[in-house]
C-alpha atoms as a PDB file:
ATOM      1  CA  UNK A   1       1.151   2.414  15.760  1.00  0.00           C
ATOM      2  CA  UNK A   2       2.579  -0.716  15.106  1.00  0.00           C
ATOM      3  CA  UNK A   3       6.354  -1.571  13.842  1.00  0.00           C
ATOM      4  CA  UNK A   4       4.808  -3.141  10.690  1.00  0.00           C
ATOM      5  CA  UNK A   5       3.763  -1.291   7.452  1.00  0.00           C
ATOM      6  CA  UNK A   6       2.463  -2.088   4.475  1.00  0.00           C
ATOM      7  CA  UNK A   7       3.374  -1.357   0.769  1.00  0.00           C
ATOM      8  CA  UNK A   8       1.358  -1.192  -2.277  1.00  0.00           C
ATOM      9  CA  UNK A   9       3.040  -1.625  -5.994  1.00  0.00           C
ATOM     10  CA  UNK A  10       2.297  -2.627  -8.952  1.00  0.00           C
ATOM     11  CA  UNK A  11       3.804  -4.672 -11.830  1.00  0.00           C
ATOM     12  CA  UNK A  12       2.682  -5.006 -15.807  1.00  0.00           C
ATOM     13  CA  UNK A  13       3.007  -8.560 -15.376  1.00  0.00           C
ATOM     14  CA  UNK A  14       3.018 -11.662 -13.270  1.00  0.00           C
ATOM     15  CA  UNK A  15       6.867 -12.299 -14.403  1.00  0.00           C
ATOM     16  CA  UNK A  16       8.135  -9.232 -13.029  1.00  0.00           C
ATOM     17  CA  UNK A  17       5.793  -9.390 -10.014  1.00  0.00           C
ATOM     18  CA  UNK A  18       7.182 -12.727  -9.298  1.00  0.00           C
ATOM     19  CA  UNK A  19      10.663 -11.828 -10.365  1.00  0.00           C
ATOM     20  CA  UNK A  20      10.899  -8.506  -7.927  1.00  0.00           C
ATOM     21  CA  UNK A  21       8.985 -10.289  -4.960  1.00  0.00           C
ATOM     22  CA  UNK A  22      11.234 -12.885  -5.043  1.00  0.00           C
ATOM     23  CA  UNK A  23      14.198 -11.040  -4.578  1.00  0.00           C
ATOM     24  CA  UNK A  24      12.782  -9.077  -2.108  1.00  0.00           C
ATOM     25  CA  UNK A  25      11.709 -11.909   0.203  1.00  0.00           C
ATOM     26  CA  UNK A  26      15.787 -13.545  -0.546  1.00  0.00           C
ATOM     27  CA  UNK A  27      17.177 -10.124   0.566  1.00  0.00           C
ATOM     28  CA  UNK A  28      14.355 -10.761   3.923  1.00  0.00           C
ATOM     29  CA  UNK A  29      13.070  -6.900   3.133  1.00  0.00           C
ATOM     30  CA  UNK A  30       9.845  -8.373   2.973  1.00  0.00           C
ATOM     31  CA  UNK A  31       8.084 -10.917   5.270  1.00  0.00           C
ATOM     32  CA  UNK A  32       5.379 -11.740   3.022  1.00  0.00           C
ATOM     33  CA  UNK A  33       3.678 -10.589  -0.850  1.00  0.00           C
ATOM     34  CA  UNK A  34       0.145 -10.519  -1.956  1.00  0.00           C
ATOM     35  CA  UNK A  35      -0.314 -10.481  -5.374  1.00  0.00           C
ATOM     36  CA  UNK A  36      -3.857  -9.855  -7.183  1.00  0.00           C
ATOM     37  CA  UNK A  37      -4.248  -9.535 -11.309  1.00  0.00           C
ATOM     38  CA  UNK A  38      -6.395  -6.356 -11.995  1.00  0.00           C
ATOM     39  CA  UNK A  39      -7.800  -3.982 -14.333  1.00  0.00           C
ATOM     40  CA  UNK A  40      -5.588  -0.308 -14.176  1.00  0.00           C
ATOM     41  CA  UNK A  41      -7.065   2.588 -15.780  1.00  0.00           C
ATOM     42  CA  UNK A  42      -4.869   5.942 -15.413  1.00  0.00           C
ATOM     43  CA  UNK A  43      -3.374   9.106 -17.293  1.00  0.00           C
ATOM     44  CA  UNK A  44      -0.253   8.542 -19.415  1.00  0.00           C
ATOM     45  CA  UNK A  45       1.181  10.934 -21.678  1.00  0.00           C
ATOM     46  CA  UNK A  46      -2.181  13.285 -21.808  1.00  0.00           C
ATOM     47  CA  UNK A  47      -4.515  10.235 -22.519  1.00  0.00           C
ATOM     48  CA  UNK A  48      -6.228   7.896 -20.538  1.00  0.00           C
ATOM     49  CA  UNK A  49      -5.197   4.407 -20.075  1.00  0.00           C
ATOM     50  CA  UNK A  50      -6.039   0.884 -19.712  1.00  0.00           C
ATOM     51  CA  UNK A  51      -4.081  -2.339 -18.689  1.00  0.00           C
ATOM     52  CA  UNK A  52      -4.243  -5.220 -16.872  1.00  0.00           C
ATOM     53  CA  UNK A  53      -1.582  -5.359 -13.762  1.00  0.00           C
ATOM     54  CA  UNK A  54      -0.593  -6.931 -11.165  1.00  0.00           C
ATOM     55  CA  UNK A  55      -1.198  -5.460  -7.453  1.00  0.00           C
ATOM     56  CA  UNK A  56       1.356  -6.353  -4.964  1.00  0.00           C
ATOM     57  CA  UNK A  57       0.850  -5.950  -1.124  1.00  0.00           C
ATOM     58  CA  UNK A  58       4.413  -6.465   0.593  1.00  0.00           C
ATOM     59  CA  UNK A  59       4.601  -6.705   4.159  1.00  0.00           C
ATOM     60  CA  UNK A  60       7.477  -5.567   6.158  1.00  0.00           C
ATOM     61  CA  UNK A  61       8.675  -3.686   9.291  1.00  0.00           C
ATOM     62  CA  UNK A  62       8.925   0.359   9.191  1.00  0.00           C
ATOM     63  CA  UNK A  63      12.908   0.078   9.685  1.00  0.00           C
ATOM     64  CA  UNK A  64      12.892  -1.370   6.077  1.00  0.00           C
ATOM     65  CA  UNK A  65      11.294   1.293   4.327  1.00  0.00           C
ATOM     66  CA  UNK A  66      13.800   3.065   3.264  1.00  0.00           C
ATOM     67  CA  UNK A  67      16.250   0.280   1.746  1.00  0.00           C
ATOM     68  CA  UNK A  68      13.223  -1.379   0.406  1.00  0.00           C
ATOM     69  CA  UNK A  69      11.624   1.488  -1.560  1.00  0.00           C
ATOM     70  CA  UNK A  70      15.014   1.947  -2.986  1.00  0.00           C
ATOM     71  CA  UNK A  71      15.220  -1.586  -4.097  1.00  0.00           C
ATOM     72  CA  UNK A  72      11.966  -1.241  -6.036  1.00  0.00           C
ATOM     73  CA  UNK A  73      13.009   2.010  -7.799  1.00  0.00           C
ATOM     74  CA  UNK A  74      15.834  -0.081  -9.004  1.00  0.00           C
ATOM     75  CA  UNK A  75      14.621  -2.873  -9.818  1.00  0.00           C
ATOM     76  CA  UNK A  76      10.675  -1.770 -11.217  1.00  0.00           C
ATOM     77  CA  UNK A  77       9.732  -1.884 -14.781  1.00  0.00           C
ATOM     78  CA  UNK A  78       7.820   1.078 -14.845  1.00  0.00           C
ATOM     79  CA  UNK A  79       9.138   4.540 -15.524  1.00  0.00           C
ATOM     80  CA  UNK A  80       7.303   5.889 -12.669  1.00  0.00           C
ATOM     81  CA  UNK A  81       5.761   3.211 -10.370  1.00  0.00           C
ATOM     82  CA  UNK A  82       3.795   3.842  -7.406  1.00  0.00           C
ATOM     83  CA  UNK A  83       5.213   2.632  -4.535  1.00  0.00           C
ATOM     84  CA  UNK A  84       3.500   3.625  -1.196  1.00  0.00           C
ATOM     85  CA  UNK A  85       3.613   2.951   2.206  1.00  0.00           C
ATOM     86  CA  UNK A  86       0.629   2.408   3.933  1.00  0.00           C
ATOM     87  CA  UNK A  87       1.389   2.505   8.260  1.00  0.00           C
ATOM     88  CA  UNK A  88      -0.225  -0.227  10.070  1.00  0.00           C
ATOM     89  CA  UNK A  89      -2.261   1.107  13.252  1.00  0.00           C
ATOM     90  CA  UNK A  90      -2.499  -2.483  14.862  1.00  0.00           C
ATOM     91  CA  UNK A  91      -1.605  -5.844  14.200  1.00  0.00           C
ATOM     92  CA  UNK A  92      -2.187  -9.121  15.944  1.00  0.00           C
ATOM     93  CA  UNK A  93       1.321 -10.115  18.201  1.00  0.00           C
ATOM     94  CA  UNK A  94       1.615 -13.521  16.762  1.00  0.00           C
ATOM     95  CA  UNK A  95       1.649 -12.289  13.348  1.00  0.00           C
ATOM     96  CA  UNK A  96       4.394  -9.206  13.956  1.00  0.00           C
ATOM     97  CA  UNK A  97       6.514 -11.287  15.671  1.00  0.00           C
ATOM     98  CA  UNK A  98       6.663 -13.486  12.899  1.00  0.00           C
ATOM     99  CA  UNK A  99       7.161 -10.711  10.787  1.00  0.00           C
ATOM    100  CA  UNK A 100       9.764  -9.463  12.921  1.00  0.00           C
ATOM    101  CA  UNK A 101      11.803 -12.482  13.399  1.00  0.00           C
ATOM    102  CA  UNK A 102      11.940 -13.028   9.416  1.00  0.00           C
ATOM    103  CA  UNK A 103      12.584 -10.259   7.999  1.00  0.00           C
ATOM    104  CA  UNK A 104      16.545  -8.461   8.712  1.00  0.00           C
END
């Protein structure tokens, strides 16, 4: 396994998904963000929803995980987002050195 992970989020809109990556890449907890509009469909409340959000893949090393998930509980507009760490088997060297050297 690599030092590098992956994690997914998502926002209700492209101002917070900005907003929140932003910060993130200032505090260097993230090396690099993704972000994709979609349609979300999910249970809320006993009913099934629908919404338009915005994906967000952050990339970061595994050491970060911790103050970084922490960051988006605090900072996330959602009452209970998803934020989830996905563990990157392999990765090419020129890329995780890159990620390595800019992130803290």
């Amino acid at each position: 396994m690599s030092e590098m992970i992956l994690v997914y989020t998502t926002f209700p809109d492209w101002e917070s998904a900005e907003r929140i990556v932003k910060e993130l890449l200032e505090k260097k907890l993230i090396a690099c963000a993704n972000l994709r509009e979609h349609k979300a469909f999910y249970w809320w409340k006993g009913k099934i929803e629908e919404d338009n959000e915005i994906g967000a893949i952050l990339k970061t090393k595994v050491e970060l995980w911790d103050e970084l998930k922490k960051e988006l509980k605090e900072k996330h507009p959602y009452t209970v987002p998803a934020i989830i760490r996905i563990d990157v088997d392999a990765v090419n060297k020129e890329y995780l050195k890159w990620l390595l050297e800019v992130t803290k």
